[in-house]
N, C-alpha and C. Protein backbone atom coordinates (compact mmCIF):
# COMPACT_ATOMS: atom_id res chain seq x y z
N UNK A 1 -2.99 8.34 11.03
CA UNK A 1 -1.56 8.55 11.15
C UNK A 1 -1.18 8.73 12.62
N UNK A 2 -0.02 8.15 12.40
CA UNK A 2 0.59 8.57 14.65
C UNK A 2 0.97 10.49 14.46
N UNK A 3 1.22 10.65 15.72
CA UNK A 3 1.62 12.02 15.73
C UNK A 3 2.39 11.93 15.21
N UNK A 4 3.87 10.90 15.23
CA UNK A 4 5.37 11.04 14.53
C UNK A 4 5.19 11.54 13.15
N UNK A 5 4.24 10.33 12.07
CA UNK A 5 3.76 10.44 10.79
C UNK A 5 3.12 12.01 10.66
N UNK A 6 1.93 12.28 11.73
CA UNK A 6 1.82 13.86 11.35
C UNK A 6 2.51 14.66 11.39
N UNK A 7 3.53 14.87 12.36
CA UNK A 7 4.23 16.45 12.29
C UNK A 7 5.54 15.99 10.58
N UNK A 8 5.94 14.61 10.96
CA UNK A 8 6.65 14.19 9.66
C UNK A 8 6.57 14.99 8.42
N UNK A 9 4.83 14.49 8.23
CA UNK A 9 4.24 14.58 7.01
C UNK A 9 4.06 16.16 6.95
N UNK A 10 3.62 17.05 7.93
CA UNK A 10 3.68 18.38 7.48
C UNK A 10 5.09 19.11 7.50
N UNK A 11 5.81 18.85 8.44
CA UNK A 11 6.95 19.47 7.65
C UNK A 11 7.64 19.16 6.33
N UNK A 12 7.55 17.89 6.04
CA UNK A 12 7.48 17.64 4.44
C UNK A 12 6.72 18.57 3.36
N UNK A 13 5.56 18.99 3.79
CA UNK A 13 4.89 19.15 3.15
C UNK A 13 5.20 20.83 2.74
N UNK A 14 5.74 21.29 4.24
CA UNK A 14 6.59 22.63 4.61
C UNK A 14 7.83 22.73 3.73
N UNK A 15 8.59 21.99 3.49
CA UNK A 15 9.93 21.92 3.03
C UNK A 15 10.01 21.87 1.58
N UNK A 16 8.65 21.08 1.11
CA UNK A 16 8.80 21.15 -0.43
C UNK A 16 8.29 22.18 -1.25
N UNK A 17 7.39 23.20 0.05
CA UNK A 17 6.94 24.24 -0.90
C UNK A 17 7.99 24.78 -0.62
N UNK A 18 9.18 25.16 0.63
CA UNK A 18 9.91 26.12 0.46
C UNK A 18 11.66 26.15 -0.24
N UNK A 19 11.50 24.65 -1.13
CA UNK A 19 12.28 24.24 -1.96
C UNK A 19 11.66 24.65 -3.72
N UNK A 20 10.73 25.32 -3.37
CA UNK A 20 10.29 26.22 -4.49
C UNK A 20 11.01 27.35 -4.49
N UNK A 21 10.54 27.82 -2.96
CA UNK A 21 10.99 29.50 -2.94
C UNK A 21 12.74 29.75 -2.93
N UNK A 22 13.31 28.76 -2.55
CA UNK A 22 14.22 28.26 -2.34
C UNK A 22 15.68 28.12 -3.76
N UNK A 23 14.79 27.71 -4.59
CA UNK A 23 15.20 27.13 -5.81
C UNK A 23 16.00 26.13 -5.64
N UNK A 24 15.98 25.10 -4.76
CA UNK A 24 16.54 24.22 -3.91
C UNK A 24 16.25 23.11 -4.19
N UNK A 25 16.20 22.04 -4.60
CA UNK A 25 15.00 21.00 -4.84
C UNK A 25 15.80 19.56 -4.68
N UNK A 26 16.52 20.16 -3.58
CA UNK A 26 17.49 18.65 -2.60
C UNK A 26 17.91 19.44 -1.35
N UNK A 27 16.82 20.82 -0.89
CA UNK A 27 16.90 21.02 0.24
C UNK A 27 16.21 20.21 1.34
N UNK A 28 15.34 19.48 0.75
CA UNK A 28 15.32 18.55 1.66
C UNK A 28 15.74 17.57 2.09
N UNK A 29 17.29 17.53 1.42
CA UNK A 29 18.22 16.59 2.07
C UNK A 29 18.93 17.19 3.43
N UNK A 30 19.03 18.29 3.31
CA UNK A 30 19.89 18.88 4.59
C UNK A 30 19.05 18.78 5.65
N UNK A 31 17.63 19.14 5.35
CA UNK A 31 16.27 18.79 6.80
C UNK A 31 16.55 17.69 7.51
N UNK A 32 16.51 16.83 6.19
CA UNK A 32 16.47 15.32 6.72
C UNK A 32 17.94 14.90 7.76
N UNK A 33 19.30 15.53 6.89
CA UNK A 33 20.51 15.33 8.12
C UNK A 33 20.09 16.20 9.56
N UNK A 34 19.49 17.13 9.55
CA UNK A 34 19.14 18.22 10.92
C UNK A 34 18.27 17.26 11.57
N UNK A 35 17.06 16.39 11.02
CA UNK A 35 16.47 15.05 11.72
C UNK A 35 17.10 14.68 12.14
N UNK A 36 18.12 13.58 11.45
CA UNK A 36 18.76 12.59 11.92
C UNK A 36 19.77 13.00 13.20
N UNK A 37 20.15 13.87 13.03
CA UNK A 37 21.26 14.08 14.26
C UNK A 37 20.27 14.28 15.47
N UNK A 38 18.90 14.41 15.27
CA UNK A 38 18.25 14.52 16.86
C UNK A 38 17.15 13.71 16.67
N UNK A 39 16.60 13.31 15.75
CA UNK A 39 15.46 11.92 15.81
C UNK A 39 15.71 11.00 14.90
N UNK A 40 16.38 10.02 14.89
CA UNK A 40 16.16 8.90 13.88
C UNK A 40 14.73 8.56 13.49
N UNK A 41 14.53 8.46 14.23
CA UNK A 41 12.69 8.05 13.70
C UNK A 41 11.73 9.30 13.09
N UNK A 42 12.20 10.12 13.40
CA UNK A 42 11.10 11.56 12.67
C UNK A 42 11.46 11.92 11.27
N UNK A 43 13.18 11.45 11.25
CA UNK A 43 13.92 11.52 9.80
C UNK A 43 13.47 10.72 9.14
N UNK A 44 13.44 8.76 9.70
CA UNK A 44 12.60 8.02 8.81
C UNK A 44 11.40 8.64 8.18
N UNK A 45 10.74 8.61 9.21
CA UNK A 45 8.90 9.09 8.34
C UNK A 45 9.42 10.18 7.85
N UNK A 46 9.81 11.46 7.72
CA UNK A 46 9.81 12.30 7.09
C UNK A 46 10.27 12.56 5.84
N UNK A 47 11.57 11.67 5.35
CA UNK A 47 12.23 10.83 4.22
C UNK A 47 10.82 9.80 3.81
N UNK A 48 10.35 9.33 4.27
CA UNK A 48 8.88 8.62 3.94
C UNK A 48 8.03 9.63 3.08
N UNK A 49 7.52 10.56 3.81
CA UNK A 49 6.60 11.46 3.54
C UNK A 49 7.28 12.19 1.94
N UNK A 50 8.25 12.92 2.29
CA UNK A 50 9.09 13.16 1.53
C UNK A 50 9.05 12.61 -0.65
N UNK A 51 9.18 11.35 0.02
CA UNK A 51 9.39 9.96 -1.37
C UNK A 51 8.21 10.38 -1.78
N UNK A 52 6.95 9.64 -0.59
CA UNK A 52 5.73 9.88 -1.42
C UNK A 52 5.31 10.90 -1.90
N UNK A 53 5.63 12.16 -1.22
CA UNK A 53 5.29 13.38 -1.95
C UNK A 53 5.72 13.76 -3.05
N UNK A 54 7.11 13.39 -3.65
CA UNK A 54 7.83 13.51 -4.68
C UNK A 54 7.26 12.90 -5.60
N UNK A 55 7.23 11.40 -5.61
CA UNK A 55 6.28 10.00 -6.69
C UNK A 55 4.43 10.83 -6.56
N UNK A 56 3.92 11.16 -6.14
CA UNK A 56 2.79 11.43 -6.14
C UNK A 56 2.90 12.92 -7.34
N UNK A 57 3.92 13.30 -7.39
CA UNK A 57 4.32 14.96 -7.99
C UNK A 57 4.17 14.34 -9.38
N UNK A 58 5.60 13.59 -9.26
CA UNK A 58 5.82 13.13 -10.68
C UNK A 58 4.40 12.18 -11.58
N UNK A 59 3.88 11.58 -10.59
CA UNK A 59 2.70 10.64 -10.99
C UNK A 59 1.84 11.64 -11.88
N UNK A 60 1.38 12.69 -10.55
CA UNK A 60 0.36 13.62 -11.66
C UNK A 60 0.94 14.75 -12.73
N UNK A 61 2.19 14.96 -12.67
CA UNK A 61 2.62 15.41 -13.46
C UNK A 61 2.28 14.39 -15.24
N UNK A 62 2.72 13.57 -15.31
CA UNK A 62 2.42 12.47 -15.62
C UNK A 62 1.11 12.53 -16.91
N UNK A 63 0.51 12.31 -15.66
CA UNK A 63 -1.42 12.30 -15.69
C UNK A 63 -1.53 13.60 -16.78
N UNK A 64 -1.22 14.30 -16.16
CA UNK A 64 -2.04 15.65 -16.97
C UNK A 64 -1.06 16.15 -17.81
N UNK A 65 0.30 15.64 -18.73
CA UNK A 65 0.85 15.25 -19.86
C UNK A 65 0.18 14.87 -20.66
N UNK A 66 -0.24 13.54 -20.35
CA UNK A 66 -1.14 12.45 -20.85
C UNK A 66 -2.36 12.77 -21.08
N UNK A 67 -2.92 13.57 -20.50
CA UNK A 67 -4.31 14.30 -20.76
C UNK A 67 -3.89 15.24 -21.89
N UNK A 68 -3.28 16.47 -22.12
CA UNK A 68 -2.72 17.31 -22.34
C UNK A 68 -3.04 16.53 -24.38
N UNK A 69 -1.91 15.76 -23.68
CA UNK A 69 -1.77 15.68 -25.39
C UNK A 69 -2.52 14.79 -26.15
N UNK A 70 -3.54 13.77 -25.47
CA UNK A 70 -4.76 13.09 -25.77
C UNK A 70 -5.61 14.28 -26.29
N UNK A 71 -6.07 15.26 -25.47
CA UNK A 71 -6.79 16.13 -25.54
C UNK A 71 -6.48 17.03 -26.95
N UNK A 72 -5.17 17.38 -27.03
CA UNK A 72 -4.50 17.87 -28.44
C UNK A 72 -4.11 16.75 -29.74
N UNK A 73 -4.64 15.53 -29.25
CA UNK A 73 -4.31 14.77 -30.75
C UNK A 73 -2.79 14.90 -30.66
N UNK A 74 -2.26 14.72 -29.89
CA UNK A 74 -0.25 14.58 -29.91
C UNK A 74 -0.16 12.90 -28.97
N UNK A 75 0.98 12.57 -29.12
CA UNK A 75 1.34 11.47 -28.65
C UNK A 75 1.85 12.00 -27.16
N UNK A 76 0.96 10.60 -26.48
CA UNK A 76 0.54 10.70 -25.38
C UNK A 76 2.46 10.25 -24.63
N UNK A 77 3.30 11.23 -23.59
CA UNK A 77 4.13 10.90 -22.75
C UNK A 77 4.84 9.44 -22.93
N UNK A 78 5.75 9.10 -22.58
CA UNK A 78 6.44 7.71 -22.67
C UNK A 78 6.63 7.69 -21.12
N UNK A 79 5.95 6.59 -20.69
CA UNK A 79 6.60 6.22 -19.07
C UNK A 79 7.71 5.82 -18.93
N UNK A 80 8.45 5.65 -17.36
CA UNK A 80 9.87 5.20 -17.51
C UNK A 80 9.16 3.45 -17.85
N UNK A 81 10.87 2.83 -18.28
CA UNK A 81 10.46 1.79 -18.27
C UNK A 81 10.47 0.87 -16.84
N UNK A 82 9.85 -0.38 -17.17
CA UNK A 82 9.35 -1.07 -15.63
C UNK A 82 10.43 -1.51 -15.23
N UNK A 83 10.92 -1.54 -14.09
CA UNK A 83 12.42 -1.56 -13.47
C UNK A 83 11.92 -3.16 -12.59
N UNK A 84 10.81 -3.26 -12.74
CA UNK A 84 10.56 -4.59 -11.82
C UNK A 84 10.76 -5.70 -12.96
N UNK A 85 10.84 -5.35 -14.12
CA UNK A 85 11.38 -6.91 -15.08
C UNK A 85 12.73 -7.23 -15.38
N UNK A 86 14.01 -6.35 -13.95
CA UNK A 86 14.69 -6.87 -14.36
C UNK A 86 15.90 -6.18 -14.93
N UNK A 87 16.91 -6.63 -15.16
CA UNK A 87 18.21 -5.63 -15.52
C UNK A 87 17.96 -5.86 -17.21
């Protein structure tokens, strides 16, 4: 990763635990405007970091649903549907 991507990626990483403590969980939209007004580019990657950290949440959230109720004999989660076939 460049330095930009690292400090990016840890304050992301900063922001979403304290959108726990927070009870906030689109406080990291206001970070991201406090970026933008002084780095366009640190807001990109960090809105980057951000996405993936979110999709990576939901992914294993997901996962261990799907385990969960395999494991209990229940019907296993419904994924969203595939948005790439189309309207």
């Amino acid at each position: 990763m460049s330095f930009i991507q690292d400090l990016a990626d840890t304050l992301a990483r900063d922001v979403l635990e304290a959108q726990a403590e927070l009870g906030d969980d689109r406080f990291y939209e206001q970070v991201g405007r406090v970026l933008l007004a002084a780095s366009p580019t640190l807001q990109e990657a960090f809105m980057t970091s951000i996405r993936i950290r979110l999709a990576e949440a939901r992914g294993r959230d997901f996962l261990n649903r799907a385990l969960k109720a395999g494991r209990e004999g229940a019907a296993a989660p419904d994924a969203p549907p595939d948005v790439s076939l189309g309207h």
